[in-house]
C-alpha atoms as a PDB file:
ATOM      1  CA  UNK A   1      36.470  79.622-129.274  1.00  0.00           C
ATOM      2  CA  UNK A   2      39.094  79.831-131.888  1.00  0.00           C
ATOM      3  CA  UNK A   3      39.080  78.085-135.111  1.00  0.00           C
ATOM      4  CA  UNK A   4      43.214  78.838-136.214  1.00  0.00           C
ATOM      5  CA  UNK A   5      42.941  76.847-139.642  1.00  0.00           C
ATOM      6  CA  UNK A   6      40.064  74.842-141.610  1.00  0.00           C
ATOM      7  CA  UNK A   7      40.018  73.288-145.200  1.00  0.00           C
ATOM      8  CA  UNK A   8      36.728  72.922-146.657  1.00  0.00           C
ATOM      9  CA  UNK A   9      34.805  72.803-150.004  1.00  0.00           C
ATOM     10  CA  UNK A  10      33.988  75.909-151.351  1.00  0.00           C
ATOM     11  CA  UNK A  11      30.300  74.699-151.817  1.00  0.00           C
ATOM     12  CA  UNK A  12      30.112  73.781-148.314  1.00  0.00           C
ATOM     13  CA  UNK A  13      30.425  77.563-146.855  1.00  0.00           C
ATOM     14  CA  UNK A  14      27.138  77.926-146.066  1.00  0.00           C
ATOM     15  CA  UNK A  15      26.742  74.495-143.999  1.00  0.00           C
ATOM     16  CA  UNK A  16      29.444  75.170-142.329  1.00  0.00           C
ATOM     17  CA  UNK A  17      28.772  78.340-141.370  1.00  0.00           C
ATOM     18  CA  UNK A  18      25.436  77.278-140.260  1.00  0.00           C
ATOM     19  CA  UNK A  19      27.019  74.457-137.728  1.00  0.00           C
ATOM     20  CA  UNK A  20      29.302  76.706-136.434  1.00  0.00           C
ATOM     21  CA  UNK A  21      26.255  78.757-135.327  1.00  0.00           C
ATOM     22  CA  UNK A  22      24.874  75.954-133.839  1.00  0.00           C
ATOM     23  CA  UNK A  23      27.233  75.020-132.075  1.00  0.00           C
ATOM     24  CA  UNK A  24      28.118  78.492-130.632  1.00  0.00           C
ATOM     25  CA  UNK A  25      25.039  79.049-129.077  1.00  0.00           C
ATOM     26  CA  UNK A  26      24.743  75.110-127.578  1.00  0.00           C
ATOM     27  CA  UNK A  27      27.881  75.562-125.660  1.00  0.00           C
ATOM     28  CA  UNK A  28      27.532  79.327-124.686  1.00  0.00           C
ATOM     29  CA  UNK A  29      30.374  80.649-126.553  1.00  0.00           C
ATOM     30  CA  UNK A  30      30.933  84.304-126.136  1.00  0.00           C
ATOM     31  CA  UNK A  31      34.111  84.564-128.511  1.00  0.00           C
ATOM     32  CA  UNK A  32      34.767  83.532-131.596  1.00  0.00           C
ATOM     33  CA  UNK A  33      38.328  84.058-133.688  1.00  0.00           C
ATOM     34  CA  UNK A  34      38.662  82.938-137.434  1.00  0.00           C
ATOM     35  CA  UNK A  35      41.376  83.412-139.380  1.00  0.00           C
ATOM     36  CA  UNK A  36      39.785  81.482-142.537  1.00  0.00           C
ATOM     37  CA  UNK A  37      39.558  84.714-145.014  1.00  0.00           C
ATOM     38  CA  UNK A  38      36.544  82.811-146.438  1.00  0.00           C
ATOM     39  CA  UNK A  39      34.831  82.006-143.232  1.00  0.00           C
ATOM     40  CA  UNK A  40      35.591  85.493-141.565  1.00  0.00           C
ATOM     41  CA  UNK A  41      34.148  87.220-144.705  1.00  0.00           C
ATOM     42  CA  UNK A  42      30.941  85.431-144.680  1.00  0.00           C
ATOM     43  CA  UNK A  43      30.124  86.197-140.779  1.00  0.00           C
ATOM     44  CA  UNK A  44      31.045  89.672-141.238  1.00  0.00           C
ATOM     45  CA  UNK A  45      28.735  90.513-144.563  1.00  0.00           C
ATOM     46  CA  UNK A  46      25.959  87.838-143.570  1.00  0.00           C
ATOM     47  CA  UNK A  47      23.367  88.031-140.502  1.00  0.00           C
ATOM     48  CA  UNK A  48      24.660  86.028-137.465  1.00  0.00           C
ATOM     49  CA  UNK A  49      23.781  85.362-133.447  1.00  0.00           C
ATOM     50  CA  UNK A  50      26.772  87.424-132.417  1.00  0.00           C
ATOM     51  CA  UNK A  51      26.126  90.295-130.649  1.00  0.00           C
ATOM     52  CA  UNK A  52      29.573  92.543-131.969  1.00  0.00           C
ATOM     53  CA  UNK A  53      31.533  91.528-134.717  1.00  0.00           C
ATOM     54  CA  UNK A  54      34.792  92.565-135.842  1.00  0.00           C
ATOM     55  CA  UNK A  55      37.257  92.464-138.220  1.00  0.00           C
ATOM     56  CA  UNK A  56      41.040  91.349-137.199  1.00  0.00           C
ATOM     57  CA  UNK A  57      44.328  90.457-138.744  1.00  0.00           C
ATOM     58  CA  UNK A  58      47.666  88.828-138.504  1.00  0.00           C
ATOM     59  CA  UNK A  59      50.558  89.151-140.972  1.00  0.00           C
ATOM     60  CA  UNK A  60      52.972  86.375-141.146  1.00  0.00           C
ATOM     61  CA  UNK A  61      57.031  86.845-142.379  1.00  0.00           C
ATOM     62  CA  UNK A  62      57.924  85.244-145.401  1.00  0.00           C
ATOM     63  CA  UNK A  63      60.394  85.408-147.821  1.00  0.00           C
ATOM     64  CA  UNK A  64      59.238  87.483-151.846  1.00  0.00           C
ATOM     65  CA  UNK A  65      59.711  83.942-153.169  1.00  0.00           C
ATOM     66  CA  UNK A  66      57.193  82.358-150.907  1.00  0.00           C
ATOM     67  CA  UNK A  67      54.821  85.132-150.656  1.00  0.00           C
ATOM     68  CA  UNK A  68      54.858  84.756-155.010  1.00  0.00           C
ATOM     69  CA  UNK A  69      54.182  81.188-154.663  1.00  0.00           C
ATOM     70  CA  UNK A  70      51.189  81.132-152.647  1.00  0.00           C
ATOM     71  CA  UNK A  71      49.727  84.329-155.104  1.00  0.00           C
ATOM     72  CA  UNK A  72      50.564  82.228-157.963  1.00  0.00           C
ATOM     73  CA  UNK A  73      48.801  78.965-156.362  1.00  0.00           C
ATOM     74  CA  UNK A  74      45.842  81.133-155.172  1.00  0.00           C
ATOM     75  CA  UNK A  75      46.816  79.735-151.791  1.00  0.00           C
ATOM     76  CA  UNK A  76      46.485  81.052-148.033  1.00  0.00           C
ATOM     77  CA  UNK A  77      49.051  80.566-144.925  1.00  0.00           C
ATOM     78  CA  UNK A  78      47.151  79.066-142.041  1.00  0.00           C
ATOM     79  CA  UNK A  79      48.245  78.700-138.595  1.00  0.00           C
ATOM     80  CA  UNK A  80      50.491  75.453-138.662  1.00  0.00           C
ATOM     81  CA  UNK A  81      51.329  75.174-141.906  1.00  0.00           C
ATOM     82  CA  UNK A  82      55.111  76.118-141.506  1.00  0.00           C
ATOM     83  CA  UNK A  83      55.354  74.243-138.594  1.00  0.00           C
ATOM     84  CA  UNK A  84      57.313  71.242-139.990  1.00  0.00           C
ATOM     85  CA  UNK A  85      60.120  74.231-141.273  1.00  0.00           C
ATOM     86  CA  UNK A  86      60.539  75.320-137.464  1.00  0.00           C
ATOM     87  CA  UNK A  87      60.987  71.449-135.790  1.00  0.00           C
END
């Protein structure tokens, strides 16, 4: 299962985390990939039902001036949100 993107309250981390769990064990999954820095940061510091966990990344190109702006917003770049630039 892969989980590219998700917006959520900080507040709700723990809920969230705790359906996720759910629901990977009620359908079986033996994968799971999240690129949430917030989400992948909690399963790898906090007790789960996974078996192996690791940590992964992916680096994105973007220009000084947008790489500035989303430091300066205290913002992360998520699978799909430059899509609209690329159709």
């Amino acid at each position: 299962m892969k989980i590219p993107y998700m917006y959520f309250e900080k507040d709700d981390l723990s809920k969230l985390i705790l359906l996720l769990y759910r629901q990977l064990i009620a359908w079986k999954i033996s994968v799971l990939t999240v690129y949430n820095p917030e989400i992948a940061a909690y399963i790898l510091k906090n007790p789960s039902p996974a078996l192996y966990k690791k940590q992964i990344s992916r680096e994105y190109l973007a220009s000084k001036t947008i790489v500035a702006a989303l430091k300066a917003a205290n913002k992360n770049l998520q699978d799909g949100d430059g899509d609209c630039a690329f159709t």
